[in-house]
PDB file of N, CA and C in Angstrom:
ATOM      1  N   UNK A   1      84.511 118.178 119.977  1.00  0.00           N
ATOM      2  CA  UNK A   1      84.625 117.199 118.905  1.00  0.00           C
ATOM      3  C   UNK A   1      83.932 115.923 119.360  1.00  0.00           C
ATOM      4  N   UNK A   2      83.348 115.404 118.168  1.00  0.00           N
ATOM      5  CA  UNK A   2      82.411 114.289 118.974  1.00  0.00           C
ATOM      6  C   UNK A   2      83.393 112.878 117.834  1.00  0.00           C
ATOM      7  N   UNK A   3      83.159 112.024 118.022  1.00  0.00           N
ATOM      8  CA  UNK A   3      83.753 110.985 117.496  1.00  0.00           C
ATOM      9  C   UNK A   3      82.513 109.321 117.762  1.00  0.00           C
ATOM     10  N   UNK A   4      82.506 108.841 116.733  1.00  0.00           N
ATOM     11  CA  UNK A   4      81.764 107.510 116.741  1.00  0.00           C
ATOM     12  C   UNK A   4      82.537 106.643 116.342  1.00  0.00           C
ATOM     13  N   UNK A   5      82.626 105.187 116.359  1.00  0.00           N
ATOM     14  CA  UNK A   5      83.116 103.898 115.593  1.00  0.00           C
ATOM     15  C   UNK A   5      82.212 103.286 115.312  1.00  0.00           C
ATOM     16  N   UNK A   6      82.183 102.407 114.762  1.00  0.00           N
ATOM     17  CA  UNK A   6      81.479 101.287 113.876  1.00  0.00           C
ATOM     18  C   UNK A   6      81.946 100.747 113.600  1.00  0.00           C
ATOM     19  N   UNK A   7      81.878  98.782 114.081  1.00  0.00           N
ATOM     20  CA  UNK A   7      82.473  98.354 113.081  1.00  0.00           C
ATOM     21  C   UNK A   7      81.736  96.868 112.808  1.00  0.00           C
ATOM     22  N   UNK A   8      82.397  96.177 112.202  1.00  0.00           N
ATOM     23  CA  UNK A   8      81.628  95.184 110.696  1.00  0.00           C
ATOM     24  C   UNK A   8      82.839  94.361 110.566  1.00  0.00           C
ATOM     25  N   UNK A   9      82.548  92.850 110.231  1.00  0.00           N
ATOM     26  CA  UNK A   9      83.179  91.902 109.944  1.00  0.00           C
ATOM     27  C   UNK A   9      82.937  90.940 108.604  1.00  0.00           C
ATOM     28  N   UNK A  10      83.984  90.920 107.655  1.00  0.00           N
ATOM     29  CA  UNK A  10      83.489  90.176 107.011  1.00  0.00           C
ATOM     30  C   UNK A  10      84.766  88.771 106.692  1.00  0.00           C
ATOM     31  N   UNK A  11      84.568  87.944 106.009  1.00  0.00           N
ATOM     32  CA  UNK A  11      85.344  86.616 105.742  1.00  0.00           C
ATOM     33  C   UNK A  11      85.929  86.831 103.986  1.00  0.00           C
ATOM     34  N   UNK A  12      86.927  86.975 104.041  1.00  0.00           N
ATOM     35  CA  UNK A  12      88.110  86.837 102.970  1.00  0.00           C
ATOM     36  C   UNK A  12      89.317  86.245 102.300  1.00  0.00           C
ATOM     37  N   UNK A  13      89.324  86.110 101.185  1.00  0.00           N
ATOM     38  CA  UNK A  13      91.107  85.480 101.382  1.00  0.00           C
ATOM     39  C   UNK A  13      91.878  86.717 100.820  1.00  0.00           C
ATOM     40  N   UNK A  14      93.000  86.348 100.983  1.00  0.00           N
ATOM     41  CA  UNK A  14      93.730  87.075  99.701  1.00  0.00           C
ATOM     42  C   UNK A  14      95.066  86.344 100.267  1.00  0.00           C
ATOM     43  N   UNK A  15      95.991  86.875  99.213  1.00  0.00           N
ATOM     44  CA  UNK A  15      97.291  86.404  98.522  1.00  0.00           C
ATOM     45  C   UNK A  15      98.213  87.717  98.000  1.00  0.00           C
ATOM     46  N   UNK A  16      98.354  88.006  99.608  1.00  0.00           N
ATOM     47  CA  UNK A  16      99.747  89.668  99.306  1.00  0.00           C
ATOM     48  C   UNK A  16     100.603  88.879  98.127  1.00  0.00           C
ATOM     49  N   UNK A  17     101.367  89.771  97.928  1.00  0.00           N
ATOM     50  CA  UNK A  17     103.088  89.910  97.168  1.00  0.00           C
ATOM     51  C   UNK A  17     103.709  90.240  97.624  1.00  0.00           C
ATOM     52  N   UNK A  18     105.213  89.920  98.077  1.00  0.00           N
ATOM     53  CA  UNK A  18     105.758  90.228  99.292  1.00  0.00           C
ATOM     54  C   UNK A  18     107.167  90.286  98.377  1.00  0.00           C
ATOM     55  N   UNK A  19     107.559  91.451  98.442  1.00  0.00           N
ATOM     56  CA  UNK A  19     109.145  91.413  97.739  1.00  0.00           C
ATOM     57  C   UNK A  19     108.620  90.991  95.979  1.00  0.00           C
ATOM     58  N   UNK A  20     107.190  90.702  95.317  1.00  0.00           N
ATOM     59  CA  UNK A  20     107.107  90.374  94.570  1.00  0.00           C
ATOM     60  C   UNK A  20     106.845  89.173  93.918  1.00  0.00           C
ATOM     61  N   UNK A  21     106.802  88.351  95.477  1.00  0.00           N
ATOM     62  CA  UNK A  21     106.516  87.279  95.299  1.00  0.00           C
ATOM     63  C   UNK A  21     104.836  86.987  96.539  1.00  0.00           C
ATOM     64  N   UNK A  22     103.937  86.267  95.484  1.00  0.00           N
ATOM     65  CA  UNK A  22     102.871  86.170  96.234  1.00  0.00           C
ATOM     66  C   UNK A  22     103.194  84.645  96.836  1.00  0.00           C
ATOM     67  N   UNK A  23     102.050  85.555  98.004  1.00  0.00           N
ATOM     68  CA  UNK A  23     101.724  84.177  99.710  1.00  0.00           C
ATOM     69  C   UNK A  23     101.151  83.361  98.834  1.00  0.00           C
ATOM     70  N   UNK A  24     101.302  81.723  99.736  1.00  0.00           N
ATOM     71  CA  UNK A  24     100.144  81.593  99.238  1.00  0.00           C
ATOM     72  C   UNK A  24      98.353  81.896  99.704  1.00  0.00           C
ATOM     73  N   UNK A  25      97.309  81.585  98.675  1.00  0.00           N
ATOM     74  CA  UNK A  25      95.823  82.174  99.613  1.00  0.00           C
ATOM     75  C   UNK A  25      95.770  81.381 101.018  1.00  0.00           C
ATOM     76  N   UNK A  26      95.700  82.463 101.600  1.00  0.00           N
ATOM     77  CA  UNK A  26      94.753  82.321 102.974  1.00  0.00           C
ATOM     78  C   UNK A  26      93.398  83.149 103.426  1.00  0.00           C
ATOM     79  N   UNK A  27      92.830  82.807 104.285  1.00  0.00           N
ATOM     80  CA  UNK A  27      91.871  83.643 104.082  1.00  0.00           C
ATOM     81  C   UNK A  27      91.681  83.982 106.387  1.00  0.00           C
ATOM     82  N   UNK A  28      90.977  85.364 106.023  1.00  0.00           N
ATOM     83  CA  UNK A  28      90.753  85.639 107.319  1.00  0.00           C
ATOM     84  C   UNK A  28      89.638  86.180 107.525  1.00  0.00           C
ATOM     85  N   UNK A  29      89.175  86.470 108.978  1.00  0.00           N
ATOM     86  CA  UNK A  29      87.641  87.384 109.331  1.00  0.00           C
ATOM     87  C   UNK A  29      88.326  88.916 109.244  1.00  0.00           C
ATOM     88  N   UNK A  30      88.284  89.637 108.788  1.00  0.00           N
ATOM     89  CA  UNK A  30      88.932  91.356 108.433  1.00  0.00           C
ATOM     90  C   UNK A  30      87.535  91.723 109.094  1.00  0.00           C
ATOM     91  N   UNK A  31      88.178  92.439 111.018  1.00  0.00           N
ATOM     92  CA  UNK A  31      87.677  93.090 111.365  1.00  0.00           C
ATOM     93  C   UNK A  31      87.991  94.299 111.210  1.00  0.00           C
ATOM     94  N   UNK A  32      86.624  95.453 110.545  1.00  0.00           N
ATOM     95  CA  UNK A  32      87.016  96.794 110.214  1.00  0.00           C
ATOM     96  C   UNK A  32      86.160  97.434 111.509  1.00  0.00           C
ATOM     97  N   UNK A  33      87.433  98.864 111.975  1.00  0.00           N
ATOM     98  CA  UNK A  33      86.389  99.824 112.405  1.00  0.00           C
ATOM     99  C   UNK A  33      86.566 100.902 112.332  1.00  0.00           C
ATOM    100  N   UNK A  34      85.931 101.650 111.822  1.00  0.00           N
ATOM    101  CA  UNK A  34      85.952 102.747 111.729  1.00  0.00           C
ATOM    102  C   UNK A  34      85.442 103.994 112.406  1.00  0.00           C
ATOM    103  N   UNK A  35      86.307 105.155 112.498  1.00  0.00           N
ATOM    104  CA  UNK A  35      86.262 106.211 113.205  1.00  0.00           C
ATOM    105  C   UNK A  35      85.575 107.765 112.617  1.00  0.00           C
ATOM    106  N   UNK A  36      84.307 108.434 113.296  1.00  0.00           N
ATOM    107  CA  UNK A  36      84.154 109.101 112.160  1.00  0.00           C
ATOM    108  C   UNK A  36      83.777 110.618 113.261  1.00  0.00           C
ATOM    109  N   UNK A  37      84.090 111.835 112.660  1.00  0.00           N
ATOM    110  CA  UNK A  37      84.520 113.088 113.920  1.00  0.00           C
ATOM    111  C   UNK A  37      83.689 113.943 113.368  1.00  0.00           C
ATOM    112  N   UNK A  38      83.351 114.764 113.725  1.00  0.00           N
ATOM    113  CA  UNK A  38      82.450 116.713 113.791  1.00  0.00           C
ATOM    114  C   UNK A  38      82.070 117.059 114.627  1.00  0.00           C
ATOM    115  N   UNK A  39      82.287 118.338 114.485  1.00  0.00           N
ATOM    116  CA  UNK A  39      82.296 119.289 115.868  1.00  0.00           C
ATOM    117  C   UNK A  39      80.516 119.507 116.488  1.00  0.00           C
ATOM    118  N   UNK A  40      79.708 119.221 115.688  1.00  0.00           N
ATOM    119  CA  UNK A  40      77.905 119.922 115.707  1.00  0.00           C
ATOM    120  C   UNK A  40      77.372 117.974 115.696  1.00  0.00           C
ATOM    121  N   UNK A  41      76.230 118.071 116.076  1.00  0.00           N
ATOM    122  CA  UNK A  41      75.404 116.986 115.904  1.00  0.00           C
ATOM    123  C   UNK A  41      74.075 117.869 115.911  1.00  0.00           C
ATOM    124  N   UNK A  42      73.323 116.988 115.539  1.00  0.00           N
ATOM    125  CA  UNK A  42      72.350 117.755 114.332  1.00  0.00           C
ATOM    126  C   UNK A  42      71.199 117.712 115.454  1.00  0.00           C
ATOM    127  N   UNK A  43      69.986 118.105 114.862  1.00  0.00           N
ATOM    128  CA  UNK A  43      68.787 118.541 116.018  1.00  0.00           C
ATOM    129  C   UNK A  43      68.490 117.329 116.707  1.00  0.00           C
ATOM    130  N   UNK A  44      68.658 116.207 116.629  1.00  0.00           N
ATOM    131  CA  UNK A  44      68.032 115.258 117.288  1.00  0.00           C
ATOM    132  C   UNK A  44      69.312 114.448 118.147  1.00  0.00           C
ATOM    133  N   UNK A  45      70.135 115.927 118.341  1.00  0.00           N
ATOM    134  CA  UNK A  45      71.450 114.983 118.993  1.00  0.00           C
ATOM    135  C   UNK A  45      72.323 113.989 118.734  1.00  0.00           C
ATOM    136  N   UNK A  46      72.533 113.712 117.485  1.00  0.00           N
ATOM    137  CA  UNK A  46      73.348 112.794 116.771  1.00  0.00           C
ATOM    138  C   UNK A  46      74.182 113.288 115.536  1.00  0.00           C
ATOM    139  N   UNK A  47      75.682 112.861 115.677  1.00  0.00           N
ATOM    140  CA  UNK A  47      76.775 113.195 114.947  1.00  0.00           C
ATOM    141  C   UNK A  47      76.323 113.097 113.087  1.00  0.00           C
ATOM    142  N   UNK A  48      76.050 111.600 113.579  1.00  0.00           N
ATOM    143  CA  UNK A  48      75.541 110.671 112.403  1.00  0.00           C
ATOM    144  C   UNK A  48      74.880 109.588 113.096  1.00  0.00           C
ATOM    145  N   UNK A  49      73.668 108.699 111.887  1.00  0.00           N
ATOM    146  CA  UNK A  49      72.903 107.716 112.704  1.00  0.00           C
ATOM    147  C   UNK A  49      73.592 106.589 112.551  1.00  0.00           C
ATOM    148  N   UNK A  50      73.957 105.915 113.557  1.00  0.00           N
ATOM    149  CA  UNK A  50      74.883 104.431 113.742  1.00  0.00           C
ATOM    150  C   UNK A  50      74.492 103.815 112.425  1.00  0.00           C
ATOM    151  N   UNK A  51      72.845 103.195 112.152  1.00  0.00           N
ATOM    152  CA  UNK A  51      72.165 102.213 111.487  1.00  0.00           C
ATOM    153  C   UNK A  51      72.859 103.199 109.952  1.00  0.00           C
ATOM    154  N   UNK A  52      72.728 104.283 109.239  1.00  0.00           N
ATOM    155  CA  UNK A  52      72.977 104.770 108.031  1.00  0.00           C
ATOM    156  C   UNK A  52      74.505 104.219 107.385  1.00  0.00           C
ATOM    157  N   UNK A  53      75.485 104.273 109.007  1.00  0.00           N
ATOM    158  CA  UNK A  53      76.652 103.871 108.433  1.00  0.00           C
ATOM    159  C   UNK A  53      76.661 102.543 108.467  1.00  0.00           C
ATOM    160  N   UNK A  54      76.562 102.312 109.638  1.00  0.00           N
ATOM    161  CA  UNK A  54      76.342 100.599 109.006  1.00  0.00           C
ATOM    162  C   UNK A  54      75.655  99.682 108.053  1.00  0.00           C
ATOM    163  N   UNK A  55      74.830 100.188 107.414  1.00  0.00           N
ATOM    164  CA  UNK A  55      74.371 100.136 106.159  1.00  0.00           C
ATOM    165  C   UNK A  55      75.077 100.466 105.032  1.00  0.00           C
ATOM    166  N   UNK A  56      76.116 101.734 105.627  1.00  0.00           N
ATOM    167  CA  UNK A  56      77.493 102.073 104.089  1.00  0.00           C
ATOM    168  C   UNK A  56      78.410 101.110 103.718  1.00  0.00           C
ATOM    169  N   UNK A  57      78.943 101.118 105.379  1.00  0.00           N
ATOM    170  CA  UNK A  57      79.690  99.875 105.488  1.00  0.00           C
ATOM    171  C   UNK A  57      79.468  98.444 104.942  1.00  0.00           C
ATOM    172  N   UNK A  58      78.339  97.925 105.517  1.00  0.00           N
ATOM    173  CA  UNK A  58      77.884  96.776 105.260  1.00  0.00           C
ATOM    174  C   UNK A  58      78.301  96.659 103.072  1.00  0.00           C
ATOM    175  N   UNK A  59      77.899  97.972 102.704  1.00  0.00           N
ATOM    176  CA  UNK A  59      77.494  97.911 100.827  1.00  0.00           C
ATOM    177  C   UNK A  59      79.204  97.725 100.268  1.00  0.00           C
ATOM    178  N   UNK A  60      80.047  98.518 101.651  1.00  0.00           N
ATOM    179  CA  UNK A  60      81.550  98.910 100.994  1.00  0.00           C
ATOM    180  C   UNK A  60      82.177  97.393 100.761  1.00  0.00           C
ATOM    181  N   UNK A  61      81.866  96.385 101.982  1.00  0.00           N
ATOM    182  CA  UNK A  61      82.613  95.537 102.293  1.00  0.00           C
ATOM    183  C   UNK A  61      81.806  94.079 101.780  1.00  0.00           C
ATOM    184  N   UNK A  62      80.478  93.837 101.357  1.00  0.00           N
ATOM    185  CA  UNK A  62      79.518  93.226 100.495  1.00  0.00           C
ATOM    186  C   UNK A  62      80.251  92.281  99.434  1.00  0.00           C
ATOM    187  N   UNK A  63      81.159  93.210  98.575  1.00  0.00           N
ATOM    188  CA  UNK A  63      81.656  92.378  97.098  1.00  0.00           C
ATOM    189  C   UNK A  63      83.511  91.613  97.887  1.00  0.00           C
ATOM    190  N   UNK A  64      83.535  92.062  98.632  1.00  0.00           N
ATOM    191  CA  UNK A  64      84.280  91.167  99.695  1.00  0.00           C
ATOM    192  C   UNK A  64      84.336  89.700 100.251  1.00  0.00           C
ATOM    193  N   UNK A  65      82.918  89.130 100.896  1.00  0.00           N
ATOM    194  CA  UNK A  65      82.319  88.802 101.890  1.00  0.00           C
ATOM    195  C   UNK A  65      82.575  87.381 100.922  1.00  0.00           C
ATOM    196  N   UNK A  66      83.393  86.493 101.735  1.00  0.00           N
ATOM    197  CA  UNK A  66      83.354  85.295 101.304  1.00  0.00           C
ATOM    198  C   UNK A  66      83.781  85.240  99.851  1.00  0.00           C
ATOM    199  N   UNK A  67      85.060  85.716  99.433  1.00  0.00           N
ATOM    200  CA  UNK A  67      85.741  85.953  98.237  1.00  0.00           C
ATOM    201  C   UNK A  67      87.219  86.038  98.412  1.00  0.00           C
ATOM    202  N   UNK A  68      87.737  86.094  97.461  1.00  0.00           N
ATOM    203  CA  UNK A  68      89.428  86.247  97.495  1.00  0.00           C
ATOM    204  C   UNK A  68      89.813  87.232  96.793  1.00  0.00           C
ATOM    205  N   UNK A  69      90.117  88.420  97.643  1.00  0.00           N
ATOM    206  CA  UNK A  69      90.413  89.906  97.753  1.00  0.00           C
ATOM    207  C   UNK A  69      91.169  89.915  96.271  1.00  0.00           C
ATOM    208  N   UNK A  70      91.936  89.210  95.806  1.00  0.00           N
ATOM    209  CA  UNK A  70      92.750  89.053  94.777  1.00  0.00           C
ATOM    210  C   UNK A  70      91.849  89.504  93.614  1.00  0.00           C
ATOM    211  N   UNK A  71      91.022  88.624  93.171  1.00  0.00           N
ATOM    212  CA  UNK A  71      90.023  88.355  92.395  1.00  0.00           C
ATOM    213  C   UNK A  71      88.930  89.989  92.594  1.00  0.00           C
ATOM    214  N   UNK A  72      88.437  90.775  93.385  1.00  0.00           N
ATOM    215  CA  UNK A  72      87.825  91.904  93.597  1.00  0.00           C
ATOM    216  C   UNK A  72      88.233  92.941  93.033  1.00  0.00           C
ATOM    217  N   UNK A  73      87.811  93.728  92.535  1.00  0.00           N
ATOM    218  CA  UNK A  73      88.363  95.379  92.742  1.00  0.00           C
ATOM    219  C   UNK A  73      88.110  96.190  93.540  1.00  0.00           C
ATOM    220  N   UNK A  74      88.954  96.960  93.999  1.00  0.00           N
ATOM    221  CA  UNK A  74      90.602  97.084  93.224  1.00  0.00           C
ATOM    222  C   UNK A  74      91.463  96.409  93.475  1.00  0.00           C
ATOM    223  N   UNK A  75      91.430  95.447  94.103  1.00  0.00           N
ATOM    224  CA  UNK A  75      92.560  94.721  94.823  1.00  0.00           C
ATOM    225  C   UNK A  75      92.833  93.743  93.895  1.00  0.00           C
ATOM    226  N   UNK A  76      91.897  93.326  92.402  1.00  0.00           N
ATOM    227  CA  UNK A  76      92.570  92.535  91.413  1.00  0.00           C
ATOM    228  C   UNK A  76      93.712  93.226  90.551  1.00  0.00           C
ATOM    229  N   UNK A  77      93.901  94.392  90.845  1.00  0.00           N
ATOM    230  CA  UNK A  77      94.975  95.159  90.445  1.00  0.00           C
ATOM    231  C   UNK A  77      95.813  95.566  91.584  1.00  0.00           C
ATOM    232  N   UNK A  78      96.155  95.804  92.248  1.00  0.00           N
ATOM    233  CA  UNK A  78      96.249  95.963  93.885  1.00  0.00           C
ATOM    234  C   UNK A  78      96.476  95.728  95.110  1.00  0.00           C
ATOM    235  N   UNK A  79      98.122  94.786  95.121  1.00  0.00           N
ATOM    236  CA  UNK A  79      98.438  94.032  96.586  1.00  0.00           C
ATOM    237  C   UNK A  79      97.197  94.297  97.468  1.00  0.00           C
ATOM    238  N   UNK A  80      96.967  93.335  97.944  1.00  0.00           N
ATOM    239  CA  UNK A  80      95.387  93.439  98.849  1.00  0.00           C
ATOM    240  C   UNK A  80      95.870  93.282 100.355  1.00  0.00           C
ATOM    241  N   UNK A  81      96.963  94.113 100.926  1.00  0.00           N
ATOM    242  CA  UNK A  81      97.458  94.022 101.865  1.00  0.00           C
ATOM    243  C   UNK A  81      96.433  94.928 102.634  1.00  0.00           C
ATOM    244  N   UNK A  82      96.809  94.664 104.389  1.00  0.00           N
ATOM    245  CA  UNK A  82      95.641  95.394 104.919  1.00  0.00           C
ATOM    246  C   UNK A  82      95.461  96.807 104.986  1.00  0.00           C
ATOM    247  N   UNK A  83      96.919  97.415 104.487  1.00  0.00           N
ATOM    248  CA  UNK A  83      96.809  98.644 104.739  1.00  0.00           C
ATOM    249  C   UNK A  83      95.727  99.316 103.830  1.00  0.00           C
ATOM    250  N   UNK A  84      95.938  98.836 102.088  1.00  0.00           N
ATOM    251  CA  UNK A  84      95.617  99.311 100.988  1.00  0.00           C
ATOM    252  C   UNK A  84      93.700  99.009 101.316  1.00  0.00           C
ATOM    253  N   UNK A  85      93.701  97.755 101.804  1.00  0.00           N
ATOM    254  CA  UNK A  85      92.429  97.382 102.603  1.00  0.00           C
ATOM    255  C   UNK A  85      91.658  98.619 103.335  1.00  0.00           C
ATOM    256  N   UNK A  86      92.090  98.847 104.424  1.00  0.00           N
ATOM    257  CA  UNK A  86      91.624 100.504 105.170  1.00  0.00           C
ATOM    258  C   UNK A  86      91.723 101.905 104.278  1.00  0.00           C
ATOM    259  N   UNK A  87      92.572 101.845 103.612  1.00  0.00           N
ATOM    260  CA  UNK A  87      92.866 103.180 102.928  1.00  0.00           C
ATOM    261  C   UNK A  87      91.324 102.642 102.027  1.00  0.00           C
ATOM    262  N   UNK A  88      91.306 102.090 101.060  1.00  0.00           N
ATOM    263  CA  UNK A  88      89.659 101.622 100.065  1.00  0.00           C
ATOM    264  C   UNK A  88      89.145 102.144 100.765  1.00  0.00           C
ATOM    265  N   UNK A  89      88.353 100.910 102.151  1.00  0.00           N
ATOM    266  CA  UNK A  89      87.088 101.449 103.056  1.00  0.00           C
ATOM    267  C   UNK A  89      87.077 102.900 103.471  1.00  0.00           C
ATOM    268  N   UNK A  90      88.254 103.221 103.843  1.00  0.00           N
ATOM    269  CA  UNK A  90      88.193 104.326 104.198  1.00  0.00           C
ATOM    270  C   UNK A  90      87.738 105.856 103.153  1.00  0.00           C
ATOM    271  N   UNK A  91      88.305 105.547 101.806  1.00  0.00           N
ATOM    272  CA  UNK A  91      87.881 106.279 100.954  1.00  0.00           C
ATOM    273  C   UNK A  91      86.699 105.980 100.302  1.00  0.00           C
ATOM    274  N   UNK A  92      86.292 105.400 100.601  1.00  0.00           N
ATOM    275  CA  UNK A  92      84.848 105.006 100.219  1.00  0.00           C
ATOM    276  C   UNK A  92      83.859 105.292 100.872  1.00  0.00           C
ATOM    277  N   UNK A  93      84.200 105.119 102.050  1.00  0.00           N
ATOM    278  CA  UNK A  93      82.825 105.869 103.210  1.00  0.00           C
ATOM    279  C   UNK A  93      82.739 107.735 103.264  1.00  0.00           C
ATOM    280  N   UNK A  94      84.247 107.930 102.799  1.00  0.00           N
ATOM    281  CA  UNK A  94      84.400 110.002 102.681  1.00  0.00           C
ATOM    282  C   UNK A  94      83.873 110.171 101.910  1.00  0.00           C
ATOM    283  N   UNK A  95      83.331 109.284 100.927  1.00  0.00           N
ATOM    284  CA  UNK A  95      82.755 109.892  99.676  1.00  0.00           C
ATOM    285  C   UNK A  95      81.703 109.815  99.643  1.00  0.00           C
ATOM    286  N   UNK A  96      80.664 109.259 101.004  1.00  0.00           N
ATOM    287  CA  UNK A  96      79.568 109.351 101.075  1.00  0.00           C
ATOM    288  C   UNK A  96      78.684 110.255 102.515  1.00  0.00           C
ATOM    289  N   UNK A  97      79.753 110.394 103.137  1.00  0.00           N
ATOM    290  CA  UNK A  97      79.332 111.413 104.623  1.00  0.00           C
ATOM    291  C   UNK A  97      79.013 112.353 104.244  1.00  0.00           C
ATOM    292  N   UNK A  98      77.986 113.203 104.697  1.00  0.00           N
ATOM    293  CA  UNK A  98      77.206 114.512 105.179  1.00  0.00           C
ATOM    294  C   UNK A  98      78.073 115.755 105.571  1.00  0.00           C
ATOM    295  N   UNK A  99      78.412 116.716 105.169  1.00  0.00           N
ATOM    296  CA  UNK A  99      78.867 118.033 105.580  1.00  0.00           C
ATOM    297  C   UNK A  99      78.949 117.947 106.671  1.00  0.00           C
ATOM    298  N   UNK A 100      79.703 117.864 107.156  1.00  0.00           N
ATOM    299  CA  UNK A 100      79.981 118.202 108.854  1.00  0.00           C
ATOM    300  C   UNK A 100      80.610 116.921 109.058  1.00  0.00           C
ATOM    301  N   UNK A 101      80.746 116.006 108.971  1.00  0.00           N
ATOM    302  CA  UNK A 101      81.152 114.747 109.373  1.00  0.00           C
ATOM    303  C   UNK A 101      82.095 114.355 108.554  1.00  0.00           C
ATOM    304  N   UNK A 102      83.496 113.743 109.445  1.00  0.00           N
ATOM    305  CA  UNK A 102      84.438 113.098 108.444  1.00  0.00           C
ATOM    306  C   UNK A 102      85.143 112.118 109.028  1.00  0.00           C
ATOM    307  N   UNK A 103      85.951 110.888 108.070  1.00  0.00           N
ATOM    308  CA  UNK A 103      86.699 110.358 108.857  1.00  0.00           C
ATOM    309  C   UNK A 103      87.888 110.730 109.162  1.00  0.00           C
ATOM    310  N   UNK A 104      88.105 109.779 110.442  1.00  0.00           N
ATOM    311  CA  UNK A 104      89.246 110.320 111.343  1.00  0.00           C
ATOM    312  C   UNK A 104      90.179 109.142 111.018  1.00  0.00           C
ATOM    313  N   UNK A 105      89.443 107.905 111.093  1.00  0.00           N
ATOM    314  CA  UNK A 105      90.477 107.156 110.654  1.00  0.00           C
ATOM    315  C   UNK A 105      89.531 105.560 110.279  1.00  0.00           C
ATOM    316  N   UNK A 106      90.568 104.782 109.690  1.00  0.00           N
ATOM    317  CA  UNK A 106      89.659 103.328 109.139  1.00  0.00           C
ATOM    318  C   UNK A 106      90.562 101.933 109.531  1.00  0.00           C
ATOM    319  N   UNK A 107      90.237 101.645 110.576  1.00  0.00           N
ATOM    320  CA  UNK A 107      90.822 100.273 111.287  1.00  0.00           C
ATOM    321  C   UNK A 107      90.887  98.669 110.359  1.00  0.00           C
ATOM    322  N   UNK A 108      91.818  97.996 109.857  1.00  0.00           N
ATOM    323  CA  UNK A 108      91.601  96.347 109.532  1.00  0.00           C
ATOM    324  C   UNK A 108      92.456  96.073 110.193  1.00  0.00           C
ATOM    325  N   UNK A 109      91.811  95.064 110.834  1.00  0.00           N
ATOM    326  CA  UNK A 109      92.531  94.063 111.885  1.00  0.00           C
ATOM    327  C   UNK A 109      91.967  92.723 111.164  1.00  0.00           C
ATOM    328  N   UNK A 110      93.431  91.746 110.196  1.00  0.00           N
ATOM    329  CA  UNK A 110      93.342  91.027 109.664  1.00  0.00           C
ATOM    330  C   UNK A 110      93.636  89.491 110.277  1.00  0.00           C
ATOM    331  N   UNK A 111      94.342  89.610 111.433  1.00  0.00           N
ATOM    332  CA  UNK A 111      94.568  88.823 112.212  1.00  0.00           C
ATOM    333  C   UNK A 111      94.877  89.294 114.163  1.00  0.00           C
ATOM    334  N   UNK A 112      94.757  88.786 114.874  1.00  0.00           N
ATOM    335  CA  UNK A 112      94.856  88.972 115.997  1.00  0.00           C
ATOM    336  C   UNK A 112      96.103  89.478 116.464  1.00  0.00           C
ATOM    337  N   UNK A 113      95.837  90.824 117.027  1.00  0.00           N
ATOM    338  CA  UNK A 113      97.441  91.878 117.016  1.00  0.00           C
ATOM    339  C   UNK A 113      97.624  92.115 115.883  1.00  0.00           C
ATOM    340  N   UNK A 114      97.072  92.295 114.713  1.00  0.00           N
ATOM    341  CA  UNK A 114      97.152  92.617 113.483  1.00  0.00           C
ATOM    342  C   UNK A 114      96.954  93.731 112.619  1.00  0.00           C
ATOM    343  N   UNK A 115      97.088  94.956 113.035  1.00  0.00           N
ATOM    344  CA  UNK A 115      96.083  95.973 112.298  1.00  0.00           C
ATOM    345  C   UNK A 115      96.543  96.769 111.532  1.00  0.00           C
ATOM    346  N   UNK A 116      95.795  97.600 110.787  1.00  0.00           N
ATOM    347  CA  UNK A 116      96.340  98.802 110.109  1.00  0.00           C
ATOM    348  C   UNK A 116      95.433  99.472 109.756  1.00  0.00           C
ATOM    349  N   UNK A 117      96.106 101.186 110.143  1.00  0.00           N
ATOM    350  CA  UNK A 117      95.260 102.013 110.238  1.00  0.00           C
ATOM    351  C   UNK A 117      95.665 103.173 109.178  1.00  0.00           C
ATOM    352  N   UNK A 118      94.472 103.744 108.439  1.00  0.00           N
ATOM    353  CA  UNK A 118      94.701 104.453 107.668  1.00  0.00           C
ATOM    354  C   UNK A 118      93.903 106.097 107.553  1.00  0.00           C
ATOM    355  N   UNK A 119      94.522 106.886 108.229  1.00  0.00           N
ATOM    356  CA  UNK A 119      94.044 108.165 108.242  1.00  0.00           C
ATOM    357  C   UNK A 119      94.212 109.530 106.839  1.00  0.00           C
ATOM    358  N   UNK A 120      92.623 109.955 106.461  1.00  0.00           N
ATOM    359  CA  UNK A 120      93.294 110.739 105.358  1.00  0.00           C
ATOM    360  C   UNK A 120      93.494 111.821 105.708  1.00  0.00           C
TER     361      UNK A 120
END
């Protein structure tokens, strides 16, 4: 089994609901990384090419980047907590990998000691 990460930073706010009641906005750097596994790498010795995903990544996390998660979709419908955060990225990048390749798992670390991880 071969395994890669990648990961990408971008600048956000958002404003959880907590018991139903929202924080107020704050905003943070949401470091993502992600984990991605298959058993074969292809003729030129590679699982997947670093630069392709980071280019996915970069498009997933784009309407993000210097915004308030609140205000985005799906998260304008959508406590924009970090978990629901990784579970998105994370389903968003499966829906674009190559046969043979999948994720294993999708890291946000929203604050320092902060993370959450979401495996499908």
């Amino acid at each position: 089994m071969y395994e890669l990460t990648i990961k990408t930073v971008f600048s956000a706010a958002h404003a959880m609901r907590i018991a139903g009641i929202p924080e107020p906005l704050h905003g943070h750097d949401w470091h993502v990384t992600i984990c991605l596994a298959g058993e074969q790498l292809d003729a030129e010795g590679m699982l997947i090419d670093f630069h392709e995903i980071e280019d996915r990544l970069t498009e997933i996390v784009r309407p993000f980047h210097h915004n308030s998660l609140n205000d985005v979709p799906p998260f304008d419908t959508t406590n924009p907590t970090a978990e629901h955060v990784a579970q998105y990225i994370g389903e968003q990048l499966s829906a674009v990998l190559p046969a043979g390749v999948h994720l294993a798992w999708s890291r946000v670390t929203e604050a320092p000691g902060c993370a959450a991880i979401w495996r499908p």
